[in-house]
N, C-alpha and C. Protein backbone atom coordinates (compact mmCIF):
# COMPACT_ATOMS: atom_id res chain seq x y z
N UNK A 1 92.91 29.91 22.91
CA UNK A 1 91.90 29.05 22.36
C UNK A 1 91.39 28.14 23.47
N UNK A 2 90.22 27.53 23.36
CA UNK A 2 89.20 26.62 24.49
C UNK A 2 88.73 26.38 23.64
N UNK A 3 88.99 24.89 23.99
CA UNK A 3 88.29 23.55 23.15
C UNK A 3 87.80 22.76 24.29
N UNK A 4 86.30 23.26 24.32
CA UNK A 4 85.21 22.26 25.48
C UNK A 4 83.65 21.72 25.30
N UNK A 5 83.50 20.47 25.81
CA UNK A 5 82.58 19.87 25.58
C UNK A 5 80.78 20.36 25.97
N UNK A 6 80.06 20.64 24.99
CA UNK A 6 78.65 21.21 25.60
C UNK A 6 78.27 20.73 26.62
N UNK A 7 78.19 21.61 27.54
CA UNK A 7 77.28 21.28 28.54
C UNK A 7 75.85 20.74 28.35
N UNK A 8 75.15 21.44 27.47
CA UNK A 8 74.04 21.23 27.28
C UNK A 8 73.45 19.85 26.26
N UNK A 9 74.68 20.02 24.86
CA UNK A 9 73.89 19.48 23.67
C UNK A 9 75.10 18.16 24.03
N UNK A 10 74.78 16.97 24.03
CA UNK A 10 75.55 15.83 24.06
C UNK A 10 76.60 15.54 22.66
N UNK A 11 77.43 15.32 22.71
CA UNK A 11 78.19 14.94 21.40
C UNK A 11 78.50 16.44 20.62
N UNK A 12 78.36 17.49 21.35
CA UNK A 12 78.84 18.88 20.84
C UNK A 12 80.07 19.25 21.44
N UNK A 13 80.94 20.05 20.83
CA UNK A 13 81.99 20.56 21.26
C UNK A 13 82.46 21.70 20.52
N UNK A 14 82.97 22.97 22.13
CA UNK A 14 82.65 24.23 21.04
C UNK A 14 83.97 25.03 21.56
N UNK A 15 84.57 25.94 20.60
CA UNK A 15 85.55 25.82 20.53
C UNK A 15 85.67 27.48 20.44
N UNK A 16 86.76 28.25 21.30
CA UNK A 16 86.47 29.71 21.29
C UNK A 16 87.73 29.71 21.14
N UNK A 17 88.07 31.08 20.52
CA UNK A 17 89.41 31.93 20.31
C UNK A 17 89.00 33.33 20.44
N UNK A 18 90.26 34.19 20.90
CA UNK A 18 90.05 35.20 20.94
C UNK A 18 91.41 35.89 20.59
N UNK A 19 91.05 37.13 19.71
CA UNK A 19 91.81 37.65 18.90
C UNK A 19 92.12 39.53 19.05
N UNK A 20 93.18 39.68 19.36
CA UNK A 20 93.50 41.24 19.58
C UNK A 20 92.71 42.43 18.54
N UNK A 21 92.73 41.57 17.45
CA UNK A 21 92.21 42.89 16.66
C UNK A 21 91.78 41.67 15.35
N UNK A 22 90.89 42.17 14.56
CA UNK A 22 90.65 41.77 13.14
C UNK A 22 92.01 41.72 12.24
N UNK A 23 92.93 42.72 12.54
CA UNK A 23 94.24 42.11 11.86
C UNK A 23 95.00 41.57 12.07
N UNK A 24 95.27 41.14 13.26
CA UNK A 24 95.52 40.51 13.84
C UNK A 24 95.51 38.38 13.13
N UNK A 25 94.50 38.43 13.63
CA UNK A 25 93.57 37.40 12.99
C UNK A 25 93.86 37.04 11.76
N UNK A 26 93.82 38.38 10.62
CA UNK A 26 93.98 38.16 9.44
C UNK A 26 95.71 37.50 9.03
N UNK A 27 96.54 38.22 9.57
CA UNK A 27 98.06 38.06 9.50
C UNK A 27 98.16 36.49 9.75
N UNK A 28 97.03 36.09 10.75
CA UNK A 28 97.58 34.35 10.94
C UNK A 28 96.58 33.50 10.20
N UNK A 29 95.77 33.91 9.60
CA UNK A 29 95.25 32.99 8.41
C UNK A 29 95.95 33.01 7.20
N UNK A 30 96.78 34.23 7.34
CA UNK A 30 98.13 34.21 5.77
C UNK A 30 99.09 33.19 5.68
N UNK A 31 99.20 33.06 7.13
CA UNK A 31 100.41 32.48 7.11
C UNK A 31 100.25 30.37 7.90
N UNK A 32 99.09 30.65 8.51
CA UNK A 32 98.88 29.36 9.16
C UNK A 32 98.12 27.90 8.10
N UNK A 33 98.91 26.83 8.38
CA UNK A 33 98.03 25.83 7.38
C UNK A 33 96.64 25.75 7.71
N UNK A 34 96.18 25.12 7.01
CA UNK A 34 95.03 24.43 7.35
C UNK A 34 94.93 23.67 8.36
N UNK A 35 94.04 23.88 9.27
CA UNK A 35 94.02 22.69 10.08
C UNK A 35 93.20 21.40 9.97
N UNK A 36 93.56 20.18 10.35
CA UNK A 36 93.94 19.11 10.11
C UNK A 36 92.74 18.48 11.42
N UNK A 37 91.99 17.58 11.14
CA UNK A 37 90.91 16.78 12.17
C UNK A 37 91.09 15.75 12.11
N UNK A 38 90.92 14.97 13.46
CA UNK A 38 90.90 13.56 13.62
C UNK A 38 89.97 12.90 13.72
N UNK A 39 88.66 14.16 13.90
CA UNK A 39 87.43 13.70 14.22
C UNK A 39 86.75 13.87 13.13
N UNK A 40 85.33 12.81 13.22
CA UNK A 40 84.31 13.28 11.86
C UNK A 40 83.66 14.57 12.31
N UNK A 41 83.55 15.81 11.60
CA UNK A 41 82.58 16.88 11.48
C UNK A 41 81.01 16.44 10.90
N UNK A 42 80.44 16.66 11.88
CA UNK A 42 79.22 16.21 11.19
C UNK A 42 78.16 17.48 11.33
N UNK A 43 78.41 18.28 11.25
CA UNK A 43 77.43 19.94 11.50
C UNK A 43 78.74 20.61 11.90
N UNK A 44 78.77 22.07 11.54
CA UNK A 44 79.38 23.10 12.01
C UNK A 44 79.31 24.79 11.39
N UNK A 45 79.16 25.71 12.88
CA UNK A 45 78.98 26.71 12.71
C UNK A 45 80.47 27.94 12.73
N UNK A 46 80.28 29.00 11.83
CA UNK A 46 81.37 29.95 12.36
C UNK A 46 80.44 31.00 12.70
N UNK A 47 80.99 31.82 14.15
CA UNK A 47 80.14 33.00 14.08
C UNK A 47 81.31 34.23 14.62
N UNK A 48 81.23 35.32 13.87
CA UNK A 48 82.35 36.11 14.32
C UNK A 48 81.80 37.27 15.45
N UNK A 49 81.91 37.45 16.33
CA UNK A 49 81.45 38.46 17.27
C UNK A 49 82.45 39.52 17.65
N UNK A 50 82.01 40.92 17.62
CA UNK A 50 83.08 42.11 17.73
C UNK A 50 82.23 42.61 18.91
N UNK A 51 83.37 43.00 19.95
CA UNK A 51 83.04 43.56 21.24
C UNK A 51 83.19 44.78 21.69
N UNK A 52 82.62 45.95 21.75
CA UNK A 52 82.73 47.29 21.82
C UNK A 52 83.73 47.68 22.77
N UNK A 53 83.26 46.94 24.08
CA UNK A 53 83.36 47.42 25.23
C UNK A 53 83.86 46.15 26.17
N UNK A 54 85.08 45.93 26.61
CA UNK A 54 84.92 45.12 28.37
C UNK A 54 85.31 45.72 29.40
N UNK A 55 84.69 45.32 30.40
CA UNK A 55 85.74 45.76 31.75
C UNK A 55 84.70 44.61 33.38
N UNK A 56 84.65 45.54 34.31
CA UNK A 56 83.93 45.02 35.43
C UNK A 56 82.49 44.95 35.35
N UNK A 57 82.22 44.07 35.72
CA UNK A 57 80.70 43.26 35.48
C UNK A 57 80.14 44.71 35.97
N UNK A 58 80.22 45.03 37.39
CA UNK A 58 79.79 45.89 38.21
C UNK A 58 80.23 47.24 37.92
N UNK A 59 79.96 47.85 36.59
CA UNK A 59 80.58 49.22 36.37
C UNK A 59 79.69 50.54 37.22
C-alpha cells in the first residue's frame, strides 16, 4: 500500500494498493475490519483497474 500526497491537487491524498489476484483481495475483505479514519473525508473515489500485461517498459 502507498499513501501519498497529490502532487497536483492541494489537500488531496491518494492512496494505491496492489493485489495478487481478485481473490486474493476478496479473502481479506472477509476477514479484515473496517477501517477506521482520523481524518475528515470530504470527496472520495474507488476505481478498480485489472492489468493484462507487465514487464519492461522497453519490450
Amino acid at each position: 500500500m502507498v499513501i501519498s500526497a497529490d502532487t497536483l491537487e492541494p489537500g488531496q491524498v491518494n492512496i494505491f494498493e496492489y493485489w495478487e489476484a481478485e481473490e486474493v483481495l476478496d479473502a481479506w475483505r472477509a476477514i479484515s475490519p473496517r477501517p477506521t479514519y482520523s481524518a475528515e473525508i470530504r470527496d472520495g473515489e474507488v476505481f478498480k483497474h485489472r492489468v493484462s500485461h507487465s514487464g519492461p517498459p522497453f519490450d
